[in-house]
PDB file of N, CA and C in Angstrom:
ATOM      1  N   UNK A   1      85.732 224.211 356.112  1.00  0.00           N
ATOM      2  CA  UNK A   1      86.026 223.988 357.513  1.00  0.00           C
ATOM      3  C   UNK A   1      86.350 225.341 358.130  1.00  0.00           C
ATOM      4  N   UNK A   2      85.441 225.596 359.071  1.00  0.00           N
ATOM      5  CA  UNK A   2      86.126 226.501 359.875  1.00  0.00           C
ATOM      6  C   UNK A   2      87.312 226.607 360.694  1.00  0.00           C
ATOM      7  N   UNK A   3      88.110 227.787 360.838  1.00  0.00           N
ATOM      8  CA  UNK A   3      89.597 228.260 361.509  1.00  0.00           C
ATOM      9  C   UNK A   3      89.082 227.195 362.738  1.00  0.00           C
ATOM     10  N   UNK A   4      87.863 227.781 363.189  1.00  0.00           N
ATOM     11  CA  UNK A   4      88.400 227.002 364.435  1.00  0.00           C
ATOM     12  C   UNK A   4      88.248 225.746 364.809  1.00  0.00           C
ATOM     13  N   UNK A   5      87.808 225.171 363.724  1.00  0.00           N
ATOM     14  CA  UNK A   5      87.104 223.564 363.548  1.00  0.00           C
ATOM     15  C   UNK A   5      88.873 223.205 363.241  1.00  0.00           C
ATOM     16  N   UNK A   6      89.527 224.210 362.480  1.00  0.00           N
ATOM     17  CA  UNK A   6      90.776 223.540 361.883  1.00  0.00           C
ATOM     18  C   UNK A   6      91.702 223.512 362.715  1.00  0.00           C
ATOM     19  N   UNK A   7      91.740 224.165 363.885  1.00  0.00           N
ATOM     20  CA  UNK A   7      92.617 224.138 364.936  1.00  0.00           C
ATOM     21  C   UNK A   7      92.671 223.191 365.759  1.00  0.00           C
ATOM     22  N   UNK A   8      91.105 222.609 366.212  1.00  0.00           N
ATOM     23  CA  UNK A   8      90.784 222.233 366.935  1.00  0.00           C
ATOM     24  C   UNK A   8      91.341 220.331 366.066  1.00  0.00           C
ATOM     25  N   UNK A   9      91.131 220.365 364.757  1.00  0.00           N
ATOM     26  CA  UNK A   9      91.641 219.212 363.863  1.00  0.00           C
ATOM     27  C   UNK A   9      93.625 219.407 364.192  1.00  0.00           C
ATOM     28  N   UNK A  10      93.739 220.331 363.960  1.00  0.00           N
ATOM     29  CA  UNK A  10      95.582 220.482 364.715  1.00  0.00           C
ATOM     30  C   UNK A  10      95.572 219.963 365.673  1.00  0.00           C
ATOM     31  N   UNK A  11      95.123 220.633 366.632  1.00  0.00           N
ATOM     32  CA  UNK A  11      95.130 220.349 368.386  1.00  0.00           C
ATOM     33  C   UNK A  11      95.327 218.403 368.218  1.00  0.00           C
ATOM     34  N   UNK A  12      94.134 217.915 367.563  1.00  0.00           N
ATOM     35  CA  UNK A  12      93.532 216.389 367.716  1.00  0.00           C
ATOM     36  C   UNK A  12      94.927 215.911 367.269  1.00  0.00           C
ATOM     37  N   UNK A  13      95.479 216.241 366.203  1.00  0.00           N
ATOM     38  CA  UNK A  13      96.367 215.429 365.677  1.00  0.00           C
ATOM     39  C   UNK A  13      97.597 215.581 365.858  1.00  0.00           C
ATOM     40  N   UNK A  14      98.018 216.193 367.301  1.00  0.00           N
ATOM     41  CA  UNK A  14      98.875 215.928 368.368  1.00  0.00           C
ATOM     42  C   UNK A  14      99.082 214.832 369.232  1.00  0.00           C
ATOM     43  N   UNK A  15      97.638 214.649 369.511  1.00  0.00           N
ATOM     44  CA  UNK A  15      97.521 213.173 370.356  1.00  0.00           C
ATOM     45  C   UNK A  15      97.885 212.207 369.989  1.00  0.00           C
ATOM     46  N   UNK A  16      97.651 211.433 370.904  1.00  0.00           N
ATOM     47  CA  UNK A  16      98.297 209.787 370.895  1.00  0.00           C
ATOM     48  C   UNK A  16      96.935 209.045 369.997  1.00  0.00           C
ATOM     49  N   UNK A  17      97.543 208.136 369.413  1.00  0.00           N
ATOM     50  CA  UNK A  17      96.920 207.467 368.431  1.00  0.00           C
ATOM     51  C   UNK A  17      95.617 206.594 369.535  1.00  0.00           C
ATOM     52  N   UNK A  18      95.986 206.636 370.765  1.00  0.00           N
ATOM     53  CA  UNK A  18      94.573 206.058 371.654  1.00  0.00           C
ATOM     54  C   UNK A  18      93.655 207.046 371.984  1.00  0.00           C
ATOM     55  N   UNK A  19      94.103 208.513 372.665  1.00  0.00           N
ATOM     56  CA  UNK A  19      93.804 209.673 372.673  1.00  0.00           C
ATOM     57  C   UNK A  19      93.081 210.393 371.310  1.00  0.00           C
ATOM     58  N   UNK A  20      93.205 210.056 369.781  1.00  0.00           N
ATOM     59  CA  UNK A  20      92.222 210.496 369.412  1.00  0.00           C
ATOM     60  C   UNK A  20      91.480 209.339 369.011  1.00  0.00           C
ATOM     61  N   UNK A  21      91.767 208.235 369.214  1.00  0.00           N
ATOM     62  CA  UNK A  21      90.411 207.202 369.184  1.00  0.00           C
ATOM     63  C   UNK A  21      89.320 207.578 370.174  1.00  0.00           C
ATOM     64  N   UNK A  22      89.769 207.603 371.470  1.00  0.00           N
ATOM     65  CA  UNK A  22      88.565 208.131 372.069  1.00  0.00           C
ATOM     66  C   UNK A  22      88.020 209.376 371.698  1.00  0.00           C
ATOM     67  N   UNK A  23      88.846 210.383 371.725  1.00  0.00           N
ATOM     68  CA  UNK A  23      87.776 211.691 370.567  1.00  0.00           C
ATOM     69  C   UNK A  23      87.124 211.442 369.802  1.00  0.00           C
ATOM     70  N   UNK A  24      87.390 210.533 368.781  1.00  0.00           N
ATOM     71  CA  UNK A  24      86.664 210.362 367.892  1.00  0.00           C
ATOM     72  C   UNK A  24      85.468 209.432 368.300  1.00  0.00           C
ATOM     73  N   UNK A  25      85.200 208.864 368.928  1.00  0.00           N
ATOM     74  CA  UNK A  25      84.424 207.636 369.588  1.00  0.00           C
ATOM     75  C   UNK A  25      83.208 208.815 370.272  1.00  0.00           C
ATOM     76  N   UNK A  26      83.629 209.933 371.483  1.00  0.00           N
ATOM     77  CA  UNK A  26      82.945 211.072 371.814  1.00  0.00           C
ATOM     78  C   UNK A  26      82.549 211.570 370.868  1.00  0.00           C
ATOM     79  N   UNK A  27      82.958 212.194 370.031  1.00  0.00           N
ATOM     80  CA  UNK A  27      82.307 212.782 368.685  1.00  0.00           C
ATOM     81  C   UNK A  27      81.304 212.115 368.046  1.00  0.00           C
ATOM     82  N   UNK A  28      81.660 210.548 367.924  1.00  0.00           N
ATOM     83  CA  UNK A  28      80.516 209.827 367.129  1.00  0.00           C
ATOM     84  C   UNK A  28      79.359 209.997 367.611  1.00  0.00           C
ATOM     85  N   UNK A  29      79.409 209.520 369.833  1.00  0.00           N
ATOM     86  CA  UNK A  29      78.388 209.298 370.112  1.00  0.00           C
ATOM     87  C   UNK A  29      77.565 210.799 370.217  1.00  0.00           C
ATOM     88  N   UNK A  30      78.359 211.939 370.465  1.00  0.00           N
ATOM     89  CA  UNK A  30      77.368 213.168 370.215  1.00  0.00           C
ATOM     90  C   UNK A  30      76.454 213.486 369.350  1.00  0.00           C
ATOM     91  N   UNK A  31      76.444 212.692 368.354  1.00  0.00           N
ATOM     92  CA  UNK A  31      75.129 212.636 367.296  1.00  0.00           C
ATOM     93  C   UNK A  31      74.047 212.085 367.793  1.00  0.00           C
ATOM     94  N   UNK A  32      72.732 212.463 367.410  1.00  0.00           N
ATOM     95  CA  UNK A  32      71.635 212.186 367.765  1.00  0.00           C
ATOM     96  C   UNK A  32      71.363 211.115 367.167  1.00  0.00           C
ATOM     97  N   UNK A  33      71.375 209.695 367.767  1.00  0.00           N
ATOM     98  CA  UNK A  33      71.332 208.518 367.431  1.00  0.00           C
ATOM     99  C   UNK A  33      70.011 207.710 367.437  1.00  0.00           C
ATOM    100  N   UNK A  34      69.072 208.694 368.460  1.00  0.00           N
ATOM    101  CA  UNK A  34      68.063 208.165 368.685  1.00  0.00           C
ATOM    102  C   UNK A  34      67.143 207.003 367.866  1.00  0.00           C
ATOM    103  N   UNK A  35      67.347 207.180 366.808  1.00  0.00           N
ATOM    104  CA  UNK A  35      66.468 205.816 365.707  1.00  0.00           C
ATOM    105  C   UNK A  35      67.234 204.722 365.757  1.00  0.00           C
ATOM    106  N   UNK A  36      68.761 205.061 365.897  1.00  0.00           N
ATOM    107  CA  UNK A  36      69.477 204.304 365.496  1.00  0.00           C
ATOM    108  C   UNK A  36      69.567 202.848 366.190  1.00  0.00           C
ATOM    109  N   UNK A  37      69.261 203.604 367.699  1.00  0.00           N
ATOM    110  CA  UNK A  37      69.473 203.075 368.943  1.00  0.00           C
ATOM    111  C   UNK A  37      68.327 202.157 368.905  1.00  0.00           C
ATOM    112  N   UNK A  38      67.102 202.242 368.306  1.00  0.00           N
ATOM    113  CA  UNK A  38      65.928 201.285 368.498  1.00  0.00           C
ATOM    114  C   UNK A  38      65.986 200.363 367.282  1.00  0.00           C
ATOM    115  N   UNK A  39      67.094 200.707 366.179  1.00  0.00           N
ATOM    116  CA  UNK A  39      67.283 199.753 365.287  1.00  0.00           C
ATOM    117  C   UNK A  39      68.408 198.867 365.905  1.00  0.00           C
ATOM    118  N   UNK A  40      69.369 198.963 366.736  1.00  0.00           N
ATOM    119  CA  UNK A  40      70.668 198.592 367.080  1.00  0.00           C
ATOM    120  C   UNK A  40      70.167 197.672 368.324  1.00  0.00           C
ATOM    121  N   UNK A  41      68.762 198.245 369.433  1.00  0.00           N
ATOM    122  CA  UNK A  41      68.532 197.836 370.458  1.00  0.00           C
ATOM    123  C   UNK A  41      67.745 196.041 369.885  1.00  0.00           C
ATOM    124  N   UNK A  42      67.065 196.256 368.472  1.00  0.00           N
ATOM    125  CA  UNK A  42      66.320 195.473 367.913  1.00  0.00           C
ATOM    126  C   UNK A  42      67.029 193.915 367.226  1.00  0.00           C
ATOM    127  N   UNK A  43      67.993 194.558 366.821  1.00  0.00           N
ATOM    128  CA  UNK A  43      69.265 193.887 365.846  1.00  0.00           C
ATOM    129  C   UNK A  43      69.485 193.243 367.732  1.00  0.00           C
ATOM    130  N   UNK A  44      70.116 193.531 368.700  1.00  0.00           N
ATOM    131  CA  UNK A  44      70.995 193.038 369.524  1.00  0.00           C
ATOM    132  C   UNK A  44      69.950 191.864 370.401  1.00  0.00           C
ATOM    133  N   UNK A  45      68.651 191.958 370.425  1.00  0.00           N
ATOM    134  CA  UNK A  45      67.363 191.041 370.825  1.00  0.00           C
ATOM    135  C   UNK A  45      67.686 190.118 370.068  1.00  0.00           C
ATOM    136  N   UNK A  46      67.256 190.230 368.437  1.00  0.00           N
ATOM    137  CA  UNK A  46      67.566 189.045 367.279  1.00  0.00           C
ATOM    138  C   UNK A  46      68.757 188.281 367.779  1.00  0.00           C
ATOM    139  N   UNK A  47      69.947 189.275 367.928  1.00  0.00           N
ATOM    140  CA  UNK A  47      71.270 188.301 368.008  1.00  0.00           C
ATOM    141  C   UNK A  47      70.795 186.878 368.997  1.00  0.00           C
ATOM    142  N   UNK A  48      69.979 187.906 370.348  1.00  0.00           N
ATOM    143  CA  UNK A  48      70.365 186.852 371.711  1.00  0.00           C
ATOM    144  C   UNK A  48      69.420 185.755 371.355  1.00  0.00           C
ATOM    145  N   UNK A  49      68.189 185.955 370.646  1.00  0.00           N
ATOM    146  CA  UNK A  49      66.693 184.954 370.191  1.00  0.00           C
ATOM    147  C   UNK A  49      67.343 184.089 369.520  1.00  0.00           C
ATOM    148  N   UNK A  50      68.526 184.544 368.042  1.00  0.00           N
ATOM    149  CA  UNK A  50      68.877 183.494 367.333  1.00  0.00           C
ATOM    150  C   UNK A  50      69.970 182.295 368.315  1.00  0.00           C
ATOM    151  N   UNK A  51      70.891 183.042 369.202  1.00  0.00           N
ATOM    152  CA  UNK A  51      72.088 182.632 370.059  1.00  0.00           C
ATOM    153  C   UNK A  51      71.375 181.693 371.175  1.00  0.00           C
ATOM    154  N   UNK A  52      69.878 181.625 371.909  1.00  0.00           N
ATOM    155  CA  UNK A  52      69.233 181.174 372.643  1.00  0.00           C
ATOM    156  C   UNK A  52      69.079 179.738 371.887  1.00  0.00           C
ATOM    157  N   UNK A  53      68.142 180.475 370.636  1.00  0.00           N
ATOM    158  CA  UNK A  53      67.639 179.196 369.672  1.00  0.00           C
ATOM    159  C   UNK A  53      68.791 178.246 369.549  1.00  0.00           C
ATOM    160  N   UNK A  54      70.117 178.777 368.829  1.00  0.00           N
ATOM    161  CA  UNK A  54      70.969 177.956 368.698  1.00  0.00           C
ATOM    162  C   UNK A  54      71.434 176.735 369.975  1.00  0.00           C
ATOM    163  N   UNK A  55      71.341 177.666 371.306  1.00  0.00           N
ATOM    164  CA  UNK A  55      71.993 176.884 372.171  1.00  0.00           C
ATOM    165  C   UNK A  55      70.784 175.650 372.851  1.00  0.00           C
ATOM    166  N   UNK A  56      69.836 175.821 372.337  1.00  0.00           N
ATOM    167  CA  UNK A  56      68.381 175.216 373.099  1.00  0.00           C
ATOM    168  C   UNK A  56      68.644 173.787 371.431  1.00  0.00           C
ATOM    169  N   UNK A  57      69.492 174.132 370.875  1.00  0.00           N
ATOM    170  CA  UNK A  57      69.490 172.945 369.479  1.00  0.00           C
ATOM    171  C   UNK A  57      68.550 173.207 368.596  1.00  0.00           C
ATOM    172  N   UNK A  58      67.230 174.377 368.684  1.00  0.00           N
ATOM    173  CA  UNK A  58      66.137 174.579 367.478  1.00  0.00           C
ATOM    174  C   UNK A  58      66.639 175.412 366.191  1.00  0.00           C
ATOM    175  N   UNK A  59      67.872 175.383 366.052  1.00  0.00           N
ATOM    176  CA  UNK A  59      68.597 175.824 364.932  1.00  0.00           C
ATOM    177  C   UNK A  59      69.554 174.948 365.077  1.00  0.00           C
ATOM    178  N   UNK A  60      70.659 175.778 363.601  1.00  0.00           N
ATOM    179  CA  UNK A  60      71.946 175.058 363.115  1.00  0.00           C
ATOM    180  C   UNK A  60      72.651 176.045 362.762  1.00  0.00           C
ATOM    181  N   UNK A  61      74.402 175.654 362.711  1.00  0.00           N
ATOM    182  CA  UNK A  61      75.044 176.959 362.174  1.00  0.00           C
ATOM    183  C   UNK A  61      75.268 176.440 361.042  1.00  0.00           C
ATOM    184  N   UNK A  62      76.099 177.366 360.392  1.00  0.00           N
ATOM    185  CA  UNK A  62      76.480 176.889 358.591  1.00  0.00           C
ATOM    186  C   UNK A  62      77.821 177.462 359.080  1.00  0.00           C
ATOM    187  N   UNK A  63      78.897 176.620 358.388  1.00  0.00           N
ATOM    188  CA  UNK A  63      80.489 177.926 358.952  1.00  0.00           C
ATOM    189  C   UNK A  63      80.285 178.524 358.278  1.00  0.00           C
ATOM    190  N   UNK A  64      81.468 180.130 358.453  1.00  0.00           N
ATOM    191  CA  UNK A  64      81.591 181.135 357.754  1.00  0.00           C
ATOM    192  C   UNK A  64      81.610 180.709 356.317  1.00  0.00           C
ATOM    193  N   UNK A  65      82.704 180.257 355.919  1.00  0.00           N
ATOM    194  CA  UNK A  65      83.321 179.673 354.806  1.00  0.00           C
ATOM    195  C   UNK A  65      81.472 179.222 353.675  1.00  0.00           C
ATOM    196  N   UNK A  66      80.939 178.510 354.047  1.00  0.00           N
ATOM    197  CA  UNK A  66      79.529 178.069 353.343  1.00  0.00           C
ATOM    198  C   UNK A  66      78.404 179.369 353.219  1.00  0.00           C
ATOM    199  N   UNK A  67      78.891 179.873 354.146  1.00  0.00           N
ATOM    200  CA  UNK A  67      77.853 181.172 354.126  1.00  0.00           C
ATOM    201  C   UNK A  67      78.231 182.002 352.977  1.00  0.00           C
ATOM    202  N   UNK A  68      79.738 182.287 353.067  1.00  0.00           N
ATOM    203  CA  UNK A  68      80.349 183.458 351.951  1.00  0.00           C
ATOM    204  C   UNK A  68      80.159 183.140 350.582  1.00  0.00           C
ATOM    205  N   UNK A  69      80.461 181.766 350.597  1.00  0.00           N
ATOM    206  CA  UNK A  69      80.527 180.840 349.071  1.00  0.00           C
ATOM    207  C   UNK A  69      78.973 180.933 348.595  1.00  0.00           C
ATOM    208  N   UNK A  70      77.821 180.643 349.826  1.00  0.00           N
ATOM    209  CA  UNK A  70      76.677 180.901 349.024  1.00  0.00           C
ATOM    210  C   UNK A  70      76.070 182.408 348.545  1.00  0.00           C
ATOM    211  N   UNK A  71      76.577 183.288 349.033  1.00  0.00           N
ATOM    212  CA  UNK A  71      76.484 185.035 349.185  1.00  0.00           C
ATOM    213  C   UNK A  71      77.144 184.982 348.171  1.00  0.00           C
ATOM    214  N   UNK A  72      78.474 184.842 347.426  1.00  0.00           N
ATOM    215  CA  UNK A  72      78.699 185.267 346.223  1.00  0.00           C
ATOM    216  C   UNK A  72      78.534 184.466 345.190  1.00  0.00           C
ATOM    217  N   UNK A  73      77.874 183.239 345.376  1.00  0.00           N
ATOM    218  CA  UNK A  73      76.962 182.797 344.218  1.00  0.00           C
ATOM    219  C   UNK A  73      75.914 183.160 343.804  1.00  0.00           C
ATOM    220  N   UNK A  74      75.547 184.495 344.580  1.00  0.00           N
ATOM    221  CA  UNK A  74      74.086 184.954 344.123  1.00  0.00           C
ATOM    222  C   UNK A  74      74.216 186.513 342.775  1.00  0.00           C
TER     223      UNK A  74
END
């Protein structure tokens, strides 16, 4: 780590525990996310197609509880 990367890690960990959530939140999004964003934009379509389906009755839910129990029976 650089001196001044390490200062700048001092400086942060002065703040208020909301104050460096948002730093850190800025920091995340400064990464070049670009792929990420067309995997995340893709995933958030599915959600609303499956959430549509559900509410139109052409699906079913399973509760949490049946879902987990069948996931660690595998």
């Amino acid at each position: 780590m650089t001196p001044t990367v390490q200062q700048i890690l001092k400086n942060a960990s002065l703040l208020s525990p909301i104050d460096r959530a948002e730093l850190i939140e800025q920091l995340f999004l400064s990464f070049d996310r670009s792929e990420e964003q067309s995997v995340d934009a893709a995933w958030r379509q599915e959600i609303e197609d499956r959430l549509d389906a559900y509410d139109a009755g052409q699906i079913e839910a399973s509760p949490a509880e049946d879902v987990l129990a069948r996931i660690s029976q595998r």
